[in-house]
N, C-alpha and C. Protein backbone atom coordinates (compact mmCIF):
# COMPACT_ATOMS: atom_id res chain seq x y z
N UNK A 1 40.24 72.01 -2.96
CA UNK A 1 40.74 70.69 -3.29
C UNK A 1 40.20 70.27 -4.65
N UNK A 2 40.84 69.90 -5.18
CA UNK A 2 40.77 69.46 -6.84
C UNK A 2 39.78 68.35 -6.40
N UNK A 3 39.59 67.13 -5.82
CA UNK A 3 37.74 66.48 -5.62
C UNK A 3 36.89 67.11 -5.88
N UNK A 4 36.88 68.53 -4.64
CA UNK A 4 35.18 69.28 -4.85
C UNK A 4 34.73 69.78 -6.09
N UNK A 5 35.84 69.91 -6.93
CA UNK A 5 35.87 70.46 -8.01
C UNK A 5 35.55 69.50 -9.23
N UNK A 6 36.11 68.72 -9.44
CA UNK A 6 35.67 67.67 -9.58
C UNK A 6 34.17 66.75 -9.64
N UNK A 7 33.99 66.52 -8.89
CA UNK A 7 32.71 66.07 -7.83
C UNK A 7 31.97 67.87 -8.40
N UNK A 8 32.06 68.59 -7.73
CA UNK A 8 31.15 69.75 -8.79
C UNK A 8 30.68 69.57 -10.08
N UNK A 9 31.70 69.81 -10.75
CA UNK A 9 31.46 69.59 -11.93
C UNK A 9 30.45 68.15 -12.58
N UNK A 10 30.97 67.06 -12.10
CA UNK A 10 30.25 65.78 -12.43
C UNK A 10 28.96 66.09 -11.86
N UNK A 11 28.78 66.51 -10.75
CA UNK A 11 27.23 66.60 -10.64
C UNK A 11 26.51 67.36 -11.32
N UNK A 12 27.29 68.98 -11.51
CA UNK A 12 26.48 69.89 -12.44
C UNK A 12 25.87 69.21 -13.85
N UNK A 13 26.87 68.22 -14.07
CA UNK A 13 26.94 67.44 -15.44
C UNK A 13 26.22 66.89 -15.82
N UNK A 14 25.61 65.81 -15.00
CA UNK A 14 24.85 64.75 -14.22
C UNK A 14 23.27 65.74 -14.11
N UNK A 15 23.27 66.73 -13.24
CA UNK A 15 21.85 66.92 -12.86
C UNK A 15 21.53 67.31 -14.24
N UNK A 16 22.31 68.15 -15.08
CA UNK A 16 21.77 69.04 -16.83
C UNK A 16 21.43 67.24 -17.53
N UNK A 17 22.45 66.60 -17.69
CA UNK A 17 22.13 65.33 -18.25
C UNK A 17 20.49 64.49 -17.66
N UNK A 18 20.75 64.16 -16.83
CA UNK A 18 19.03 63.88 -16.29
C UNK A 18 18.09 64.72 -16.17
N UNK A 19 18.36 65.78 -16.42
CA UNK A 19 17.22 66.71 -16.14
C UNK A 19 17.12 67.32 -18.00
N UNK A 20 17.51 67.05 -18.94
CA UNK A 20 17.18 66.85 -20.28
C UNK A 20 16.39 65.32 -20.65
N UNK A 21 16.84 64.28 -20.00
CA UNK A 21 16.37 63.12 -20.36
C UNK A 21 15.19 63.19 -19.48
N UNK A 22 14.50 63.53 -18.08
CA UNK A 22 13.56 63.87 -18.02
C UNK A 22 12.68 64.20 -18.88
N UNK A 23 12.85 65.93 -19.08
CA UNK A 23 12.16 66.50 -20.11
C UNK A 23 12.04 66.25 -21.24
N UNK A 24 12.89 65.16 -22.20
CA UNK A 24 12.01 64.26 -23.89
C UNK A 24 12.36 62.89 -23.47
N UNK A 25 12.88 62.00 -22.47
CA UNK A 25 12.90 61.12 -22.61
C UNK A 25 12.02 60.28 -22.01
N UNK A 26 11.59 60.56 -20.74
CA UNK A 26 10.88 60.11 -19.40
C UNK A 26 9.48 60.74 -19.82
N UNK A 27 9.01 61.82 -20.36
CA UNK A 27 7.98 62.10 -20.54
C UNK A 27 7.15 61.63 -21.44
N UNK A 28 8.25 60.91 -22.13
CA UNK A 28 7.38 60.34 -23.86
C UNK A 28 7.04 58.71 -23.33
N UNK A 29 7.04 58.00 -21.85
CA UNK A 29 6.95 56.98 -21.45
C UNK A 29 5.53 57.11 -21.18
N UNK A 30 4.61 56.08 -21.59
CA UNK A 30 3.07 56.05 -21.16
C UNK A 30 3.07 56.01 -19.37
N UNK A 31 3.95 55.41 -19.03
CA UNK A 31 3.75 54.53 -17.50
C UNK A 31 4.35 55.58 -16.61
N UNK A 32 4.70 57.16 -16.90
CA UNK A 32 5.60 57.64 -16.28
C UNK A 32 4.29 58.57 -15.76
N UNK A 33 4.31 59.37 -14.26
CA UNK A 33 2.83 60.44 -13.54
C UNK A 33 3.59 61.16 -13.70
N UNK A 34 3.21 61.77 -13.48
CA UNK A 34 3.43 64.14 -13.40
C UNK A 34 4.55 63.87 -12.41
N UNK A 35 3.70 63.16 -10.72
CA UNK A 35 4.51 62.95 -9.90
C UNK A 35 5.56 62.64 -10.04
N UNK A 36 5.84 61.25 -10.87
CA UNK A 36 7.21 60.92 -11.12
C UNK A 36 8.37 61.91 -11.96
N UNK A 37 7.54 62.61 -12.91
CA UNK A 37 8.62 63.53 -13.48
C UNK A 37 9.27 64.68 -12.42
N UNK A 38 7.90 65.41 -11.66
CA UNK A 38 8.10 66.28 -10.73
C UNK A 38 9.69 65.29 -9.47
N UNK A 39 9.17 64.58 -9.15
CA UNK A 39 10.43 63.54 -8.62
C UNK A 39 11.89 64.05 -9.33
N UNK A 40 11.57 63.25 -10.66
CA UNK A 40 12.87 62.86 -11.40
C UNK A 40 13.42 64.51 -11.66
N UNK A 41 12.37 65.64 -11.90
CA UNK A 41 13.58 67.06 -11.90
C UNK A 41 13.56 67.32 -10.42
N UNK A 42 13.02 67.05 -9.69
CA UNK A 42 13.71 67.55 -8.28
C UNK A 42 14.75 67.00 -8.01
N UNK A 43 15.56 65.59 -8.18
CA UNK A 43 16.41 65.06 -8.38
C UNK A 43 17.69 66.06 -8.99
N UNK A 44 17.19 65.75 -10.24
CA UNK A 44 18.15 66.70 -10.80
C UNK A 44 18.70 67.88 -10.53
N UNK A 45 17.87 68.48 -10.33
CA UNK A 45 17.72 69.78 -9.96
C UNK A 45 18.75 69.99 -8.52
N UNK A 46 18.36 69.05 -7.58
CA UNK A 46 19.77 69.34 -6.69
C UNK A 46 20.87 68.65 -6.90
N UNK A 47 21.12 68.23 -8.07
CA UNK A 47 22.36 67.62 -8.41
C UNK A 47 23.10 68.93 -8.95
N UNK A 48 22.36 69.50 -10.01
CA UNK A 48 23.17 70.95 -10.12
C UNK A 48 23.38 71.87 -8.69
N UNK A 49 22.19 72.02 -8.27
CA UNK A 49 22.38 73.19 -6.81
C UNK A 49 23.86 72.42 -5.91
N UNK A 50 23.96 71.21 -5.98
CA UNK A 50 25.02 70.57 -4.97
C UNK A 50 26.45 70.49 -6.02
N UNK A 51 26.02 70.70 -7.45
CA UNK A 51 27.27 70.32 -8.12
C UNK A 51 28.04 71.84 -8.15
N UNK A 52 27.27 73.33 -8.33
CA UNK A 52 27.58 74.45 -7.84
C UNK A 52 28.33 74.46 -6.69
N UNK A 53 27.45 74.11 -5.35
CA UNK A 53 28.13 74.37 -4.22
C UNK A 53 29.66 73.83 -3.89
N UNK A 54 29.68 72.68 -4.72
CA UNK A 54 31.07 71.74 -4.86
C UNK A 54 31.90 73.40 -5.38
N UNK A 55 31.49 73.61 -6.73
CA UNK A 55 32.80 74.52 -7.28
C UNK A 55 32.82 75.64 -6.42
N UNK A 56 31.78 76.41 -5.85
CA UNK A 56 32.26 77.21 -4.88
C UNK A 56 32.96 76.92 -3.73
N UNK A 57 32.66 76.05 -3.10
CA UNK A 57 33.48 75.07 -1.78
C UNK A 57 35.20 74.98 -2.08
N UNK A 58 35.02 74.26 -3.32
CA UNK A 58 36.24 74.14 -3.45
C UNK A 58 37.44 75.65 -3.83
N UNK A 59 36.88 76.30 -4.00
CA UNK A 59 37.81 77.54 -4.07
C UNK A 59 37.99 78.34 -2.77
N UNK A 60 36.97 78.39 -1.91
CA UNK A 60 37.16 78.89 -0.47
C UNK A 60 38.35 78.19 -0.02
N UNK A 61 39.38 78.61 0.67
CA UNK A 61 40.41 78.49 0.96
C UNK A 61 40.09 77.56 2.76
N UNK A 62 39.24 78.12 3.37
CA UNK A 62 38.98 77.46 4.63
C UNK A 62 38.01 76.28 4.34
N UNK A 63 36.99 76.15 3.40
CA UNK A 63 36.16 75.20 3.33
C UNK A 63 36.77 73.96 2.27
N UNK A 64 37.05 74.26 1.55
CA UNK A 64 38.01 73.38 0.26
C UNK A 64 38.74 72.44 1.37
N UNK A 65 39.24 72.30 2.82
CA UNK A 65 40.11 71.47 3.96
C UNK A 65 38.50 70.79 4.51
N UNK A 66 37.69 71.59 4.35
CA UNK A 66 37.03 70.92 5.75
C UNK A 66 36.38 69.32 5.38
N UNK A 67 36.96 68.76 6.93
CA UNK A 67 36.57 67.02 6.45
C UNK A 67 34.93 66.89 6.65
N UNK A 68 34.38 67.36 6.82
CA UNK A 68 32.77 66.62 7.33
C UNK A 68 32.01 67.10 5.79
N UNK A 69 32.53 69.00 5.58
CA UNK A 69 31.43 68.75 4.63
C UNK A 69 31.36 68.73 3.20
N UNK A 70 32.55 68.54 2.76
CA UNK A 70 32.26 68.21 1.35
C UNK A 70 32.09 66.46 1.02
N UNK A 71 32.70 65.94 1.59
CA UNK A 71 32.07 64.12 1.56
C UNK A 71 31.05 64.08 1.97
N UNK A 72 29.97 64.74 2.64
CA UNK A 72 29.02 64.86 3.27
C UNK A 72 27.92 64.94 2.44
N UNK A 73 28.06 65.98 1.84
CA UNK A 73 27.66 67.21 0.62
C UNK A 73 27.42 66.18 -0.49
N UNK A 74 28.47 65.10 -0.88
CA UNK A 74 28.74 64.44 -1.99
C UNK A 74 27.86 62.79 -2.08
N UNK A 75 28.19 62.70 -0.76
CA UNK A 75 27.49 61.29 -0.39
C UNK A 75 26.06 61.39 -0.28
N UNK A 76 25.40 63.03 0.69
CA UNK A 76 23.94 62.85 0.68
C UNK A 76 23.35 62.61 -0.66
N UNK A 77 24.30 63.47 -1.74
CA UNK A 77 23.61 64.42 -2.66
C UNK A 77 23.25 62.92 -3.87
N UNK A 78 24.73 62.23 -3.80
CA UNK A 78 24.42 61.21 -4.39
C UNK A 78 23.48 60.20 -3.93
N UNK A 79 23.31 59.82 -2.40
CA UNK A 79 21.94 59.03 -2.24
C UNK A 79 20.61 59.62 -2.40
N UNK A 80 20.65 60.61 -2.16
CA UNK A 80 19.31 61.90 -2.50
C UNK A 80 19.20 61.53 -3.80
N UNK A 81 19.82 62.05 -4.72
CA UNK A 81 19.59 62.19 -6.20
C UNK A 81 19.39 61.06 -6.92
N UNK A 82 20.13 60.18 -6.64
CA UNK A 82 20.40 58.79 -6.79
C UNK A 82 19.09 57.64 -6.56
N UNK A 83 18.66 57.61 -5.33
CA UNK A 83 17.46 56.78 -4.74
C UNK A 83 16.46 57.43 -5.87
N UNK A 84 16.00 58.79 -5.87
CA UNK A 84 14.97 59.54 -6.44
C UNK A 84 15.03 58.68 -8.29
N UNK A 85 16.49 59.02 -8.99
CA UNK A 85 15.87 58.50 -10.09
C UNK A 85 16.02 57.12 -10.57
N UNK A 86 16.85 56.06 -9.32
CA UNK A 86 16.28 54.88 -9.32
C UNK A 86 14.91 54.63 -9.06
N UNK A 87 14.57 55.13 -7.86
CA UNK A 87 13.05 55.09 -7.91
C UNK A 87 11.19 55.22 -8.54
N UNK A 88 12.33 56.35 -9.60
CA UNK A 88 11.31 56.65 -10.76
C UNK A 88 11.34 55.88 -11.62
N UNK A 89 12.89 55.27 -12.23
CA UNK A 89 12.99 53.78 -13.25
C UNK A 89 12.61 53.04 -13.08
N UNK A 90 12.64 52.57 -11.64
CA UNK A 90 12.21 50.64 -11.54
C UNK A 90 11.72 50.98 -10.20
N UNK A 91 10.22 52.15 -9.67
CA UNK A 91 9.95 51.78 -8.65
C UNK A 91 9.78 50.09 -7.89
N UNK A 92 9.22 49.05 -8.42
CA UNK A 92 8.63 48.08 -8.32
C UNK A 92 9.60 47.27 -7.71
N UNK A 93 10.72 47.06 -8.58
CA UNK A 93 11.78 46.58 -8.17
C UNK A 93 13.65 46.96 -7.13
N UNK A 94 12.72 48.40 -6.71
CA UNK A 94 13.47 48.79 -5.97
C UNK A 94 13.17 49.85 -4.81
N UNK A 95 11.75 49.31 -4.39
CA UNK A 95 11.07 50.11 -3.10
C UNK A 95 11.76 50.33 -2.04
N UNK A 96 13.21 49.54 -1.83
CA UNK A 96 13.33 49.89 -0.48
C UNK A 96 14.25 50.95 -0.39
N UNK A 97 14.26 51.33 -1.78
CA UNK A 97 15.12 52.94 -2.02
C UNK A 97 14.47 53.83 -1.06
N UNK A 98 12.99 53.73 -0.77
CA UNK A 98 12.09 54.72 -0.34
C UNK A 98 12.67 55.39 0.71
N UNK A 99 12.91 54.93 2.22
CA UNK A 99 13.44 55.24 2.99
C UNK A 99 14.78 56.16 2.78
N UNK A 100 15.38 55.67 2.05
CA UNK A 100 17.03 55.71 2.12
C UNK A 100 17.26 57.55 1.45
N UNK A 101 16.02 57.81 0.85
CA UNK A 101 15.92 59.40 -0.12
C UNK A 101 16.14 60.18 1.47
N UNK A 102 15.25 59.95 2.08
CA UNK A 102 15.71 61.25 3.22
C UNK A 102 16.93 61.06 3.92
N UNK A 103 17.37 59.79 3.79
CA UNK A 103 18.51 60.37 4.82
C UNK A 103 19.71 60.26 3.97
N UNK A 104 19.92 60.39 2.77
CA UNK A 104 20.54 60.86 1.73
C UNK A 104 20.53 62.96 1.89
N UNK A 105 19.07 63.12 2.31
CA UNK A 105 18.82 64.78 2.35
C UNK A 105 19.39 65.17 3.58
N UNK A 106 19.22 64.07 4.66
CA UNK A 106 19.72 64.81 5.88
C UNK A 106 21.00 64.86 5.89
N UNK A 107 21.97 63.96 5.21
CA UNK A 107 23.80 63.85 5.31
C UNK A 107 23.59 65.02 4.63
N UNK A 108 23.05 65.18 3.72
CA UNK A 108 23.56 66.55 2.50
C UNK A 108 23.33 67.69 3.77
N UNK A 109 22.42 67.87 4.18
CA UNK A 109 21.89 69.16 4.77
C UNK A 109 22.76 69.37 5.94
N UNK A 110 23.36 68.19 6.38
CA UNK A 110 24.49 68.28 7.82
C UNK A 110 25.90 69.04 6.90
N UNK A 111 25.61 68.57 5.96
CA UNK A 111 26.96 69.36 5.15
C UNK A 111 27.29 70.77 5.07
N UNK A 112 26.22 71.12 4.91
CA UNK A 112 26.00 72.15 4.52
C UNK A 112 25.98 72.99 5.84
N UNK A 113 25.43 72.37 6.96
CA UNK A 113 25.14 73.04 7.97
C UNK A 113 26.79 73.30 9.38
N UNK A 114 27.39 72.16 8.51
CA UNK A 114 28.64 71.51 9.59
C UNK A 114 30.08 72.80 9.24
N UNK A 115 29.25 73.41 7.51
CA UNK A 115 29.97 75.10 7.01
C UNK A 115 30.20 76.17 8.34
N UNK A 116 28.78 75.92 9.22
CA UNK A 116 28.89 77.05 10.39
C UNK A 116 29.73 77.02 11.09
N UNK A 117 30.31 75.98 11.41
CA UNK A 117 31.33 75.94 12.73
C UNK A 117 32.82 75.89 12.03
């Protein structure tokens, strides 16, 4: 389906884009820890691994139909990725992201897992 593909691509796009501004932009901040960078590329970092799986998904002929896991896939990946580098910008003013990172990982990981059946 032309979405996953789509949605692939923007994330692959997305994780290379934040995960460069990490590495000279976020690092040259006095107020920013190791931790938080380590955060902000793990972020990234599965924005590409999920923006891949989009372009492969979408060319499989049986998975490219299936309803659970590519919205699945798309929605964790964006609250996963999403909470993480809100959280590193404006922890202070947006703590109650905290919670919301794992179960951003668990929709993604049902996605992925919902492939078996």
């Amino acid at each position: 389906m032309a979405y996953l593909w789509k949605t692939g691509a923007a994330f692959v796009s997305a994780g290379m884009i934040t995960g460069a501004f990490g590495a000279h932009g976020l690092r040259r901040r006095p107020d920013m820890s190791s931790d938080n960078i380590h955060a902000w590329e793990t972020a990234s970092s599965y924005a590409v691994y999920n923006g891949l799986a989009m372009l492969i998904l979408s060319l499989h002929p049986r998975f490219s139909k299936h309803r659970f896991a590519g919205p699945a896939i798309i929605g964790g990946g964006l609250v996963f990725s999403g909470s993480i580098w809100c959280l590193v910008l404006a922890r202070e003013r947006l703590r109650m992201l905290g919670p919301v990172t794992p179960l951003g990982g668990m929709v993604m990981i049902a996605g992925y897992l919902s492939l078996i059946f």
